[in-house]
PDB file of N, CA and C in Angstrom:
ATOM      1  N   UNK A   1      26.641  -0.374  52.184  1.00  0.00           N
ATOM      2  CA  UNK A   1      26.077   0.943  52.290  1.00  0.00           C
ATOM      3  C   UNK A   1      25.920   1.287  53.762  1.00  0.00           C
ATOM      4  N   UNK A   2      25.848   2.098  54.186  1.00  0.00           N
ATOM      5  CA  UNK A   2      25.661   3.491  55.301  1.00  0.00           C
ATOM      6  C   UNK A   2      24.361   2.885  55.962  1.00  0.00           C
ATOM      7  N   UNK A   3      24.188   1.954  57.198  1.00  0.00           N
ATOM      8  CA  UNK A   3      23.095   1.518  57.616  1.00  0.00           C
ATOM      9  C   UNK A   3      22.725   2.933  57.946  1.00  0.00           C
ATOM     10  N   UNK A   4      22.900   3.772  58.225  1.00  0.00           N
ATOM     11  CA  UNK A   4      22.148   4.984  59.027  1.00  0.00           C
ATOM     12  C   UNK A   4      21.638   6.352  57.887  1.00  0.00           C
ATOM     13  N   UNK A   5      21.964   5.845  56.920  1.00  0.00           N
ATOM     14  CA  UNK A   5      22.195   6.865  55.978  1.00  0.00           C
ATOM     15  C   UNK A   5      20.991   5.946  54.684  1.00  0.00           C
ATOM     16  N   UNK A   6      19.771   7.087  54.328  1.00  0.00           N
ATOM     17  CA  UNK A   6      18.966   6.727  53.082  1.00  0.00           C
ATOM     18  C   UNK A   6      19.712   6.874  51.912  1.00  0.00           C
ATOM     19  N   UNK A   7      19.091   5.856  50.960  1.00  0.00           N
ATOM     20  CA  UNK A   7      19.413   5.881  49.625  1.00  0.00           C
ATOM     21  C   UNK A   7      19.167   7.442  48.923  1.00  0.00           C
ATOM     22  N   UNK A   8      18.667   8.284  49.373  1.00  0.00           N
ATOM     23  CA  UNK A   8      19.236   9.287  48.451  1.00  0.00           C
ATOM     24  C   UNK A   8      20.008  10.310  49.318  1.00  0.00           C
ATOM     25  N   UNK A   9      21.022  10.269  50.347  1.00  0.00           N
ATOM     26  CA  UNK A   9      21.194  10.783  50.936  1.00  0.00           C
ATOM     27  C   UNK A   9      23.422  10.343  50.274  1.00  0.00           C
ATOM     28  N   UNK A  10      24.027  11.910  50.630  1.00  0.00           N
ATOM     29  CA  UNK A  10      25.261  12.056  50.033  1.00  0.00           C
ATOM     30  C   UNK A  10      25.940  10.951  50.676  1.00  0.00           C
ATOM     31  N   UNK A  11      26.973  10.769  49.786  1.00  0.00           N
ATOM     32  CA  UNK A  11      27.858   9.475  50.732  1.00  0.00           C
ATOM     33  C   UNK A  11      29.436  10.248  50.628  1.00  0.00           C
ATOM     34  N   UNK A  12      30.542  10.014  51.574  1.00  0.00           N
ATOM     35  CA  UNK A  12      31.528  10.290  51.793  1.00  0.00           C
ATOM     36  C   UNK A  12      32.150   9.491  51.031  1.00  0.00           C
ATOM     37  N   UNK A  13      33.715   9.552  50.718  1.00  0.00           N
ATOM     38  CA  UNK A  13      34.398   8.919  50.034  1.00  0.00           C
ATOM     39  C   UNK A  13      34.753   7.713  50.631  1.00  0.00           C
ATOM     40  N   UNK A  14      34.569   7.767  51.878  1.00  0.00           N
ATOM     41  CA  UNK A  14      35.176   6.911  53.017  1.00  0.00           C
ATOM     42  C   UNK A  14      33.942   5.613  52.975  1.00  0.00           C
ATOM     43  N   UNK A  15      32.808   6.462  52.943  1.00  0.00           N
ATOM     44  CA  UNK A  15      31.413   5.247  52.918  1.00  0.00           C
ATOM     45  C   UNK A  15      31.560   4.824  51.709  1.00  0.00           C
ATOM     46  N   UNK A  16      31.746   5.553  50.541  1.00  0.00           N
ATOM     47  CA  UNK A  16      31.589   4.682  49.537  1.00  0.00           C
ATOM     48  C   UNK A  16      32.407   4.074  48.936  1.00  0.00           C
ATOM     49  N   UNK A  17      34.039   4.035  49.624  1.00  0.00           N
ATOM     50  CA  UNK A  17      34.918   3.107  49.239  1.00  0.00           C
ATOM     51  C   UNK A  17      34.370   1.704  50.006  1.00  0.00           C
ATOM     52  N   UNK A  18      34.081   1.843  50.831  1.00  0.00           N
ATOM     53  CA  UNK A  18      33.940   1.091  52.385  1.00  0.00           C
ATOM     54  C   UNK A  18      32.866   0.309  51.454  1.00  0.00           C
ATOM     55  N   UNK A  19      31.933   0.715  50.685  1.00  0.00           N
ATOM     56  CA  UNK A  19      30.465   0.246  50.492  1.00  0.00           C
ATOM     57  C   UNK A  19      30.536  -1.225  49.275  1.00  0.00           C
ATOM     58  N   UNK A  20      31.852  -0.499  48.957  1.00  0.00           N
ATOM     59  CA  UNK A  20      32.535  -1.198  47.199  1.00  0.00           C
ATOM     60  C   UNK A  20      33.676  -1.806  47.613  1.00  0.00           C
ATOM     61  N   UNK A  21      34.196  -1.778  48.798  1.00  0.00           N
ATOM     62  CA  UNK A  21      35.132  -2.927  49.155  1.00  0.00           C
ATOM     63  C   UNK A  21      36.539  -2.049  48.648  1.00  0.00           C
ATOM     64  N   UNK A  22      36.735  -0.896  48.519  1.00  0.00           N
ATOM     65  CA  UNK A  22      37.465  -0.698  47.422  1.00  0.00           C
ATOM     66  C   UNK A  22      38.414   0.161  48.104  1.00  0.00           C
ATOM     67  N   UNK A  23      39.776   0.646  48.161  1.00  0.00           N
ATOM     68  CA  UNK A  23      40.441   1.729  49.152  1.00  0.00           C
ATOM     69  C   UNK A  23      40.224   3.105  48.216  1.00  0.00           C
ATOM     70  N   UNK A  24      40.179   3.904  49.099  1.00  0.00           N
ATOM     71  CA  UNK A  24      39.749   5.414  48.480  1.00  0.00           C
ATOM     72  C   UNK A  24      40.094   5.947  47.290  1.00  0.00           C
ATOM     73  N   UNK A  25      41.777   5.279  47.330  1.00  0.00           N
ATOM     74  CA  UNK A  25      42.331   5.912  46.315  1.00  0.00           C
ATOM     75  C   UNK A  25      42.269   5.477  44.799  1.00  0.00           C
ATOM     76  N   UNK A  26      41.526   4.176  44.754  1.00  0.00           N
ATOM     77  CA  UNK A  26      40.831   3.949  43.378  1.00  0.00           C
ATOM     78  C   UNK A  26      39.700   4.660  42.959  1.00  0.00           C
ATOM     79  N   UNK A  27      38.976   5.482  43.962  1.00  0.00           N
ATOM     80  CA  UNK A  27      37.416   6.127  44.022  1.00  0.00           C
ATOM     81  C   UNK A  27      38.525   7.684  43.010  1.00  0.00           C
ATOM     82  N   UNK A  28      39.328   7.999  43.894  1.00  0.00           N
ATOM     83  CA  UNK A  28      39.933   8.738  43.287  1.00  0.00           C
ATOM     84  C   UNK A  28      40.662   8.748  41.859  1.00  0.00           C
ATOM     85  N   UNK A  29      41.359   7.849  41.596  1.00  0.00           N
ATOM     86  CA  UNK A  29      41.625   7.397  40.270  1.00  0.00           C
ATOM     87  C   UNK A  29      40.482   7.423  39.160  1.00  0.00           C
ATOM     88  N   UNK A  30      39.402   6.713  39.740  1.00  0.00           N
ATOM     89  CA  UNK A  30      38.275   6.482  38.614  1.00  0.00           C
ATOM     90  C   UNK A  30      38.038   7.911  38.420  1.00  0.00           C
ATOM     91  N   UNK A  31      37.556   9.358  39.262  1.00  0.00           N
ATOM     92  CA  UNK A  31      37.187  10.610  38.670  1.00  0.00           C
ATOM     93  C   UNK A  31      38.113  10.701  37.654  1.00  0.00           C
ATOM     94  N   UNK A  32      39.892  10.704  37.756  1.00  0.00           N
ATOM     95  CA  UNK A  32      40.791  11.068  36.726  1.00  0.00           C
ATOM     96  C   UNK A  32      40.068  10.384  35.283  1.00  0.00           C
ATOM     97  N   UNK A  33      40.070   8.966  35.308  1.00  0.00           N
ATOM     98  CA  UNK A  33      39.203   8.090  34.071  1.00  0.00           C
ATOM     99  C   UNK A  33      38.319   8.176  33.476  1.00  0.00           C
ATOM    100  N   UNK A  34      37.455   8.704  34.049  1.00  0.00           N
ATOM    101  CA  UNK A  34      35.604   8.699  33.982  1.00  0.00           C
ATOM    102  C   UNK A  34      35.477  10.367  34.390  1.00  0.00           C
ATOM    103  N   UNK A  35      35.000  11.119  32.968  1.00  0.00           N
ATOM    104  CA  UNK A  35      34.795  12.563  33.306  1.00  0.00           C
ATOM    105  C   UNK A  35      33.012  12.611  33.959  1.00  0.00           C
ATOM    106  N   UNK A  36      32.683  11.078  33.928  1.00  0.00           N
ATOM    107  CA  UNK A  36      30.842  11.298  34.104  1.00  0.00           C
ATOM    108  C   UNK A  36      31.188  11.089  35.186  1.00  0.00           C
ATOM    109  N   UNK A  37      32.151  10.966  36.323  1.00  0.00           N
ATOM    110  CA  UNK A  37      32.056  10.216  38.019  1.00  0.00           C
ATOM    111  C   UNK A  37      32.911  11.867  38.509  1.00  0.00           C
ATOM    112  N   UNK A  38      31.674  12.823  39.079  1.00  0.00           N
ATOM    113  CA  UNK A  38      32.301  13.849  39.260  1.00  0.00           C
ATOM    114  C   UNK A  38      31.593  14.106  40.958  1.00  0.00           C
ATOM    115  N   UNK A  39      31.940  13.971  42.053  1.00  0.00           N
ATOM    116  CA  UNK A  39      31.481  14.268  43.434  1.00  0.00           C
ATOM    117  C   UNK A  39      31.134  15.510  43.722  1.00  0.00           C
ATOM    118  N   UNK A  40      30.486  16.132  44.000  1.00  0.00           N
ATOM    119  CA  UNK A  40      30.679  17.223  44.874  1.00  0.00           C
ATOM    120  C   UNK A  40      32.030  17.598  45.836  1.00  0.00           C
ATOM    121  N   UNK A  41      32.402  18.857  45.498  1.00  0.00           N
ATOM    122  CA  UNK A  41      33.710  19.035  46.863  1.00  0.00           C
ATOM    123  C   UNK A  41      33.188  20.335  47.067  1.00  0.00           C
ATOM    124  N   UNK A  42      33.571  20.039  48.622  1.00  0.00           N
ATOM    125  CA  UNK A  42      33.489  21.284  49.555  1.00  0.00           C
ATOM    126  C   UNK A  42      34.796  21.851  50.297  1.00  0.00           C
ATOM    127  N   UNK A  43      34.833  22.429  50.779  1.00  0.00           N
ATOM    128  CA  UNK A  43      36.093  22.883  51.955  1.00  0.00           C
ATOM    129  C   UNK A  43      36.984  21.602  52.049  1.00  0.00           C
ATOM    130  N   UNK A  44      37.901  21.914  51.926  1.00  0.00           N
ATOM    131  CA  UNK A  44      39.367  20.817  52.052  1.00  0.00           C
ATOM    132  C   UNK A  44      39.379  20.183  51.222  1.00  0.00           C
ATOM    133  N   UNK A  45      38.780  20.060  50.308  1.00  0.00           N
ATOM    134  CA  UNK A  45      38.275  18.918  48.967  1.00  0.00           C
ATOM    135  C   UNK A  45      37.881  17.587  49.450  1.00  0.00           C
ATOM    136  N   UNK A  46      36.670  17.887  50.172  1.00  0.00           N
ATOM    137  CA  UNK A  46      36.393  16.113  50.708  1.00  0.00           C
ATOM    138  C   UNK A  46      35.129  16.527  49.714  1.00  0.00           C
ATOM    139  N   UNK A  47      34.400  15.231  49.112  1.00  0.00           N
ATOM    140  CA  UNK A  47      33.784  14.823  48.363  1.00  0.00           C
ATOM    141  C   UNK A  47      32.802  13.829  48.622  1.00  0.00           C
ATOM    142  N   UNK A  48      31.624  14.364  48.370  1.00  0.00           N
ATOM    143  CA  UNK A  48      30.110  13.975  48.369  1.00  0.00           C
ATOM    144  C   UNK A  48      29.954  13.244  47.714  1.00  0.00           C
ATOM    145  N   UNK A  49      29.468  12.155  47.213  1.00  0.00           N
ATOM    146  CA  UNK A  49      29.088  11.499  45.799  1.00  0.00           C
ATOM    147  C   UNK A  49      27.455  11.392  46.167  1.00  0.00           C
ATOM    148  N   UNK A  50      26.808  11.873  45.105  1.00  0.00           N
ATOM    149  CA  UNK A  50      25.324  11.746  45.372  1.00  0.00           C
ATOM    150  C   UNK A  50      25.157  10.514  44.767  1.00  0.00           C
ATOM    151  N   UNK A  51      23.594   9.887  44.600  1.00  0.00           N
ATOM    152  CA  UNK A  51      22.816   8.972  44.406  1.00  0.00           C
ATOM    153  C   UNK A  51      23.290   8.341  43.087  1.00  0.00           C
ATOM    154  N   UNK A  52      23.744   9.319  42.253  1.00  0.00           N
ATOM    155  CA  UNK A  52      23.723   9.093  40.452  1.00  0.00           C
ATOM    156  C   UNK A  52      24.914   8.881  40.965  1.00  0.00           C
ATOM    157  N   UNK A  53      25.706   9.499  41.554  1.00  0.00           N
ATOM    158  CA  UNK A  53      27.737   9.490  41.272  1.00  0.00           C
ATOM    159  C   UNK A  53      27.872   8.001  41.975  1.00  0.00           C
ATOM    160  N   UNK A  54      27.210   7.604  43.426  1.00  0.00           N
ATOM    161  CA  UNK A  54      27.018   6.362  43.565  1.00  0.00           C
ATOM    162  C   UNK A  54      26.800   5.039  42.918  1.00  0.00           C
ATOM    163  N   UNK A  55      25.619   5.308  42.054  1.00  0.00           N
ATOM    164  CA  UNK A  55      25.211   4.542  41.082  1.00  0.00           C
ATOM    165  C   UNK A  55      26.234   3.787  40.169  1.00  0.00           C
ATOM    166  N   UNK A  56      27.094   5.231  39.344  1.00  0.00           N
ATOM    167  CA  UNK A  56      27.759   5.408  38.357  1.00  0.00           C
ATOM    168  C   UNK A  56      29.043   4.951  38.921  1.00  0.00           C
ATOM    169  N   UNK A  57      29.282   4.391  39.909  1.00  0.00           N
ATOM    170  CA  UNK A  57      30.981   3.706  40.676  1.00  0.00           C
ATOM    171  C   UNK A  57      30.364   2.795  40.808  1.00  0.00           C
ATOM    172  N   UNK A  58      29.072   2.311  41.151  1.00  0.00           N
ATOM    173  CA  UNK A  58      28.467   0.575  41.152  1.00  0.00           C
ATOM    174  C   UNK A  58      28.884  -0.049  39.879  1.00  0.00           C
ATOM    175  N   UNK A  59      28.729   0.589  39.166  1.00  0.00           N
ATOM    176  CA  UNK A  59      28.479   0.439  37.408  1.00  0.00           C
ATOM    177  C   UNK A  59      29.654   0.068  37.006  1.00  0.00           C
ATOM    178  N   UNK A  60      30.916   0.892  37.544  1.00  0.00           N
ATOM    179  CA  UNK A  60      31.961   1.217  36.993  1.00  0.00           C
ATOM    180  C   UNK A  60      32.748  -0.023  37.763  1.00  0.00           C
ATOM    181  N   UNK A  61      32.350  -0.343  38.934  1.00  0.00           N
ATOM    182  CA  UNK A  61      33.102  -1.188  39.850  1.00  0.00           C
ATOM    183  C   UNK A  61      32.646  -2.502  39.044  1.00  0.00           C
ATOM    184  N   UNK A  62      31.219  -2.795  38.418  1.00  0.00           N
ATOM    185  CA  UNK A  62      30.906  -4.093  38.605  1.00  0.00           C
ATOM    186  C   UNK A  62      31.475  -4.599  36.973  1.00  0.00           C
ATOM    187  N   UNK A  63      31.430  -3.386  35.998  1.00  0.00           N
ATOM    188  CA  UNK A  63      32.230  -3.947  34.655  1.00  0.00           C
ATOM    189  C   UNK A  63      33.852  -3.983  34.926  1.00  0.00           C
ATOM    190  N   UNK A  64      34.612  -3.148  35.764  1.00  0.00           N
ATOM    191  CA  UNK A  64      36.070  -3.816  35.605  1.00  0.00           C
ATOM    192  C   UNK A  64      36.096  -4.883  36.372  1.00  0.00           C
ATOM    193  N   UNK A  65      35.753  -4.709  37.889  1.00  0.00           N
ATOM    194  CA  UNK A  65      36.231  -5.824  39.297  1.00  0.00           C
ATOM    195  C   UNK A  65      35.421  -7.569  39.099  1.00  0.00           C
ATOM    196  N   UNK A  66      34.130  -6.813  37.836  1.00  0.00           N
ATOM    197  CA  UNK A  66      33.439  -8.678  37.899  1.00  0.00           C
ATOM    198  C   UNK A  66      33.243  -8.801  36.383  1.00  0.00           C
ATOM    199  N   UNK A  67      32.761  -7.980  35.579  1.00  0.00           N
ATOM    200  CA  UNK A  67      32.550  -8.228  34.427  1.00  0.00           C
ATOM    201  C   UNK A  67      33.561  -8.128  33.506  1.00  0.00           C
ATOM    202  N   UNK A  68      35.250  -8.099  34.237  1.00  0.00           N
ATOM    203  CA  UNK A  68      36.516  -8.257  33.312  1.00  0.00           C
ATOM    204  C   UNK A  68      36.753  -7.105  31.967  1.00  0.00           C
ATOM    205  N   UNK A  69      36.008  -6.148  31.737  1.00  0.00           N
ATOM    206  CA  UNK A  69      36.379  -4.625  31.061  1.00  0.00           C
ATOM    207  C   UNK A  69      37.584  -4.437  32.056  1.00  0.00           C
ATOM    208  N   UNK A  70      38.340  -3.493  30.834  1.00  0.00           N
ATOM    209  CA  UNK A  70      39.549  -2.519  30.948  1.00  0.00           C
ATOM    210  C   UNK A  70      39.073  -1.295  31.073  1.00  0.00           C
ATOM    211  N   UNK A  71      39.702  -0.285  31.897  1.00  0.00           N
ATOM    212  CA  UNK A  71      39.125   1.106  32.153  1.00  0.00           C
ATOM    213  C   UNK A  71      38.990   1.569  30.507  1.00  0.00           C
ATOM    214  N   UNK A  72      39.869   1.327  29.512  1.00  0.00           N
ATOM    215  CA  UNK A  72      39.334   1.828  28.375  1.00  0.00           C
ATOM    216  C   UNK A  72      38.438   1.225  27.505  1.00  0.00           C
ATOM    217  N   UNK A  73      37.822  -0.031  28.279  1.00  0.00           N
ATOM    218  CA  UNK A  73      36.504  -0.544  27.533  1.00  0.00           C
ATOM    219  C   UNK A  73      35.441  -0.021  28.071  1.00  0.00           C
ATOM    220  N   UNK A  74      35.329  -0.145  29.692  1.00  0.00           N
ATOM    221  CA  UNK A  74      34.377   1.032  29.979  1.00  0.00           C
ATOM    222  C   UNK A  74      34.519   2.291  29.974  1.00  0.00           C
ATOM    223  N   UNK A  75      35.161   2.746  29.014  1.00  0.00           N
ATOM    224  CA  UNK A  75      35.429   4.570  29.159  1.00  0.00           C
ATOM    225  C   UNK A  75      34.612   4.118  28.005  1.00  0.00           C
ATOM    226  N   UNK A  76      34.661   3.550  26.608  1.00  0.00           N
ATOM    227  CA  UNK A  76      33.977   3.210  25.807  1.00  0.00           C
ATOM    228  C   UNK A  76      32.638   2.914  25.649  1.00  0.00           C
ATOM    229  N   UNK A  77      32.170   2.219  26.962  1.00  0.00           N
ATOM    230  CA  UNK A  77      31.196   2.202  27.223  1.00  0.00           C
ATOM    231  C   UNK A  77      30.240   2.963  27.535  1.00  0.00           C
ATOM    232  N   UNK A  78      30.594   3.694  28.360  1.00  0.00           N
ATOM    233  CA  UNK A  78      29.900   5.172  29.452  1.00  0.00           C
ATOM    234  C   UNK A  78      30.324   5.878  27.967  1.00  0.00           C
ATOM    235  N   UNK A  79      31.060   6.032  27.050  1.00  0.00           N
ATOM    236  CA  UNK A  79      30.859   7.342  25.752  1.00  0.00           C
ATOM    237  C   UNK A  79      29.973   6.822  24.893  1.00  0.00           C
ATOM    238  N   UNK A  80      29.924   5.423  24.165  1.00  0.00           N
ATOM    239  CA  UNK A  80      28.572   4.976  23.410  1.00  0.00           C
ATOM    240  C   UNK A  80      27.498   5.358  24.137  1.00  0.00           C
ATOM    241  N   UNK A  81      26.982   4.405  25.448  1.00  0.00           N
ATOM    242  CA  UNK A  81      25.628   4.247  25.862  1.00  0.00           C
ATOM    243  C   UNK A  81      25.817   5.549  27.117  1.00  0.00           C
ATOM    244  N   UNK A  82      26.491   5.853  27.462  1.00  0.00           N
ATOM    245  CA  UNK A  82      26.315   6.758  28.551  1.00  0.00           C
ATOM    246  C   UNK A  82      25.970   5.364  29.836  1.00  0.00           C
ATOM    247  N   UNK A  83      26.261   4.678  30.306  1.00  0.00           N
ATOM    248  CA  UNK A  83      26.423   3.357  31.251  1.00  0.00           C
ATOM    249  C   UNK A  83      26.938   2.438  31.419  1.00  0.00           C
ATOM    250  N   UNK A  84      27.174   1.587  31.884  1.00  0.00           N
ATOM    251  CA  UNK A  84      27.911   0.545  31.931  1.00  0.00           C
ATOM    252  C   UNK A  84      26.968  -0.631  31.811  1.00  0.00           C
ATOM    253  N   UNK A  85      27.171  -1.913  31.265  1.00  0.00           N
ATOM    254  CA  UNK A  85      25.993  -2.889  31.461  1.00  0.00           C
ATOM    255  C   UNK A  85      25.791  -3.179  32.516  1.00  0.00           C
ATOM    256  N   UNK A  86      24.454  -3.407  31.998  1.00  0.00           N
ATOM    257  CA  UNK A  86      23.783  -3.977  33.432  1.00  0.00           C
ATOM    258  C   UNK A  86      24.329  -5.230  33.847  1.00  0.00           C
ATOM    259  N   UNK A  87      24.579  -5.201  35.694  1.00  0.00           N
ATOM    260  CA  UNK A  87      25.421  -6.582  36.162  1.00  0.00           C
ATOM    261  C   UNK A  87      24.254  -7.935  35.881  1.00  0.00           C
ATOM    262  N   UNK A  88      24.888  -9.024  35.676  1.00  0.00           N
ATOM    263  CA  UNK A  88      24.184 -10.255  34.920  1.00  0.00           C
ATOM    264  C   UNK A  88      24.069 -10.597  36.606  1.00  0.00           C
ATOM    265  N   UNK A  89      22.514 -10.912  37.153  1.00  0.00           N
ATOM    266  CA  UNK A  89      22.194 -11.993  38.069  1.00  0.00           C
ATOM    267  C   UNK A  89      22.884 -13.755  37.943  1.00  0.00           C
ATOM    268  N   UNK A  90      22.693 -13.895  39.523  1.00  0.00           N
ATOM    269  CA  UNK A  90      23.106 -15.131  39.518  1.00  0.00           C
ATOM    270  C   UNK A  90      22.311 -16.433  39.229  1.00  0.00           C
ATOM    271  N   UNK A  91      22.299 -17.701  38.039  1.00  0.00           N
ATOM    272  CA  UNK A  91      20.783 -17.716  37.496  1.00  0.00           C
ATOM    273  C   UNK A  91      21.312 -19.314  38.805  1.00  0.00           C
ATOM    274  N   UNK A  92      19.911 -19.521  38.814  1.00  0.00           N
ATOM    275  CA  UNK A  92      19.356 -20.117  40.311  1.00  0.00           C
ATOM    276  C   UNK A  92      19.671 -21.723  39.821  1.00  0.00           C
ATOM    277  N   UNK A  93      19.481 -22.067  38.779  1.00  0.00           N
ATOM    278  CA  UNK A  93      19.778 -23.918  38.091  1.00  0.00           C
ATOM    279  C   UNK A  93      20.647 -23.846  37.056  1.00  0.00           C
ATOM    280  N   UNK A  94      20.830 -25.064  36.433  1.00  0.00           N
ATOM    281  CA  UNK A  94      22.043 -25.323  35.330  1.00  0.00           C
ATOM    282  C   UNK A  94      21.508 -24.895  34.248  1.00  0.00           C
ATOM    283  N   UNK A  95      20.037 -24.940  34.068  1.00  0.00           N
ATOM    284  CA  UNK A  95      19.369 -24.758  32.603  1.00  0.00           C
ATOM    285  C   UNK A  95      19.447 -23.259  32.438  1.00  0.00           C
ATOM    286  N   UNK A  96      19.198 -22.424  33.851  1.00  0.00           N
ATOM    287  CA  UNK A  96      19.342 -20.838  33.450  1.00  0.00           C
ATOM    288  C   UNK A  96      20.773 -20.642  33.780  1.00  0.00           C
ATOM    289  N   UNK A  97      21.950 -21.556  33.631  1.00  0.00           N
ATOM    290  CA  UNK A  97      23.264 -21.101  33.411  1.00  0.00           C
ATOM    291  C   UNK A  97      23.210 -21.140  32.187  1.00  0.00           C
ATOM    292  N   UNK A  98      22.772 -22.274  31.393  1.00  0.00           N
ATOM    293  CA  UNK A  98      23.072 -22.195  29.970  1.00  0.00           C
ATOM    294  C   UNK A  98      22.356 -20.732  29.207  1.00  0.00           C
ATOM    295  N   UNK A  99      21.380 -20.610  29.539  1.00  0.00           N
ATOM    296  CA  UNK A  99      20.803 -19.298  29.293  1.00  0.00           C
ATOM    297  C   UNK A  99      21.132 -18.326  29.429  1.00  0.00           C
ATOM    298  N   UNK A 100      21.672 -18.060  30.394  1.00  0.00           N
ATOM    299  CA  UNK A 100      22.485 -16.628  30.889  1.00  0.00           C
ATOM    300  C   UNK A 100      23.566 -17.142  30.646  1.00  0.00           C
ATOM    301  N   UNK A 101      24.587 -18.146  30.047  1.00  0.00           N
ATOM    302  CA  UNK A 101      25.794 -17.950  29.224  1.00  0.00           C
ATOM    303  C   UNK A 101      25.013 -18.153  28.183  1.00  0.00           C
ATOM    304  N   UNK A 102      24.603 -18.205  26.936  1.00  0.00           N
ATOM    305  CA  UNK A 102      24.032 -18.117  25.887  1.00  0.00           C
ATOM    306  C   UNK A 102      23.698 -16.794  25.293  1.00  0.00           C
ATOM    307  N   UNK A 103      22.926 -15.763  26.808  1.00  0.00           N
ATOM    308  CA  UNK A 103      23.069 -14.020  26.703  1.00  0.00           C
ATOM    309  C   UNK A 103      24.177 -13.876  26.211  1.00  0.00           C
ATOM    310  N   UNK A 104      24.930 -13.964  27.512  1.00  0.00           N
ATOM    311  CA  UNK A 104      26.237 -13.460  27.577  1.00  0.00           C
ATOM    312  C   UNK A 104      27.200 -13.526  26.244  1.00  0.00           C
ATOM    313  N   UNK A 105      27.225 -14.685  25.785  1.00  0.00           N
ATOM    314  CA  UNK A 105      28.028 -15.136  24.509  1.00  0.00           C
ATOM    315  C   UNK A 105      27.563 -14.228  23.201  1.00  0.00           C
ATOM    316  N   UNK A 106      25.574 -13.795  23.192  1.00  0.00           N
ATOM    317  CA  UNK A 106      25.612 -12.668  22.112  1.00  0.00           C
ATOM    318  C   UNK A 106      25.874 -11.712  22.658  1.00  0.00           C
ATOM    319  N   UNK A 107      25.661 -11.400  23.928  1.00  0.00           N
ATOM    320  CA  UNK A 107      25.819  -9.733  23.914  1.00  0.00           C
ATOM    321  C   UNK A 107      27.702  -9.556  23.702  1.00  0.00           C
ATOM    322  N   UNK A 108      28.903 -10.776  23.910  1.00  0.00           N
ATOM    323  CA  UNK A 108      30.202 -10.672  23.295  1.00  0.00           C
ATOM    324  C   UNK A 108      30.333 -10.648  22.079  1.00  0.00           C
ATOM    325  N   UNK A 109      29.043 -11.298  21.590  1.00  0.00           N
ATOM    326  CA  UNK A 109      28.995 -11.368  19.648  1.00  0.00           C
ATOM    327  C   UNK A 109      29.174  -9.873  19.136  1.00  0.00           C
ATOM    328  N   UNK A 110      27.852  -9.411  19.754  1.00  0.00           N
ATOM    329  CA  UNK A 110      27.395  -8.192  19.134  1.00  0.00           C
ATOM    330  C   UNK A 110      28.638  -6.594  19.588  1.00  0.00           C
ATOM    331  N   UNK A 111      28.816  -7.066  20.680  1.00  0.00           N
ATOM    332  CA  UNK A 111      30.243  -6.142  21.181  1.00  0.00           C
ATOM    333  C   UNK A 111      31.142  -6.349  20.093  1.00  0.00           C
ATOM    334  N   UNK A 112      31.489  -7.187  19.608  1.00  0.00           N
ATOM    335  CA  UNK A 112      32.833  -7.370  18.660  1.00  0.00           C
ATOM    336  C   UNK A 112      32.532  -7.281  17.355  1.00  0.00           C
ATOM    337  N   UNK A 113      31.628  -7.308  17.089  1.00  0.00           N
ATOM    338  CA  UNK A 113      30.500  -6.776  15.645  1.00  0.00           C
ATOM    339  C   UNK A 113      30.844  -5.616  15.659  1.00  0.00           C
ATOM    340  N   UNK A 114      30.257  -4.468  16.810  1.00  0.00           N
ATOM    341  CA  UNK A 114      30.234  -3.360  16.662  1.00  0.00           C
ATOM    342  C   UNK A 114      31.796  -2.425  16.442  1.00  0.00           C
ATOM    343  N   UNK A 115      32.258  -3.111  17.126  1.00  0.00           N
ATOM    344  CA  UNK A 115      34.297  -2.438  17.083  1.00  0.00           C
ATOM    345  C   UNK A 115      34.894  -3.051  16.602  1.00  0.00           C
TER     346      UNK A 115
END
């Protein structure tokens, strides 16, 4: 993130590729994918992403790039729940690995239940 720039303050496409590791033109791709990831544009079509549109590319970045979804599992996602899951912390010992894979394994149960 934008050391100079507050958390609710607009971010450029440039900061928030930069912020997500990501080159612009996937920031761009995802609006085509995701009708909820919509920026602000002004003059020349450069694009604002506020606080929520920020949020909502964290979300979107952390279920395809770490949590292994396909853009059409999270398009699925963001249309059921309106979000993406929440990213799983890193658990600190072996006993809260088994635990947080043990989550993980129902919340895949209950995903494949449901579809």
């Amino acid at each position: 993130m934008a050391a100079d720039k507050s958390e609710g303050a607009f971010r450029t496409i440039g900061e928030l590729a930069a912020d997500l590791g990501l080159p612009q033109h996937i920031l761009r791709y995802w609006e085509t994918r995701f009708p909820q990831l919509r920026p602000l544009t002004r003059a020349g079509n450069r694009r604002y992403y506020r606080p929520e549109d920020v949020a909502l590319a964290r979300r979107i970045d952390q279920a395809l790039n770490r949590d292994g979804y396909t853009i059409k599992g999270v398009q699925k996602l963001l249309a059921d729940k309106g979000a993406a899951p929440a990213p799983v912390s890193a658990p600190a010992s072996g006993g809260d690995m088994l635990a947080a894979l043990a989550r993980i394994r129902d919340q895949l149960k209950a995903a494949l239940a449901e579809g």
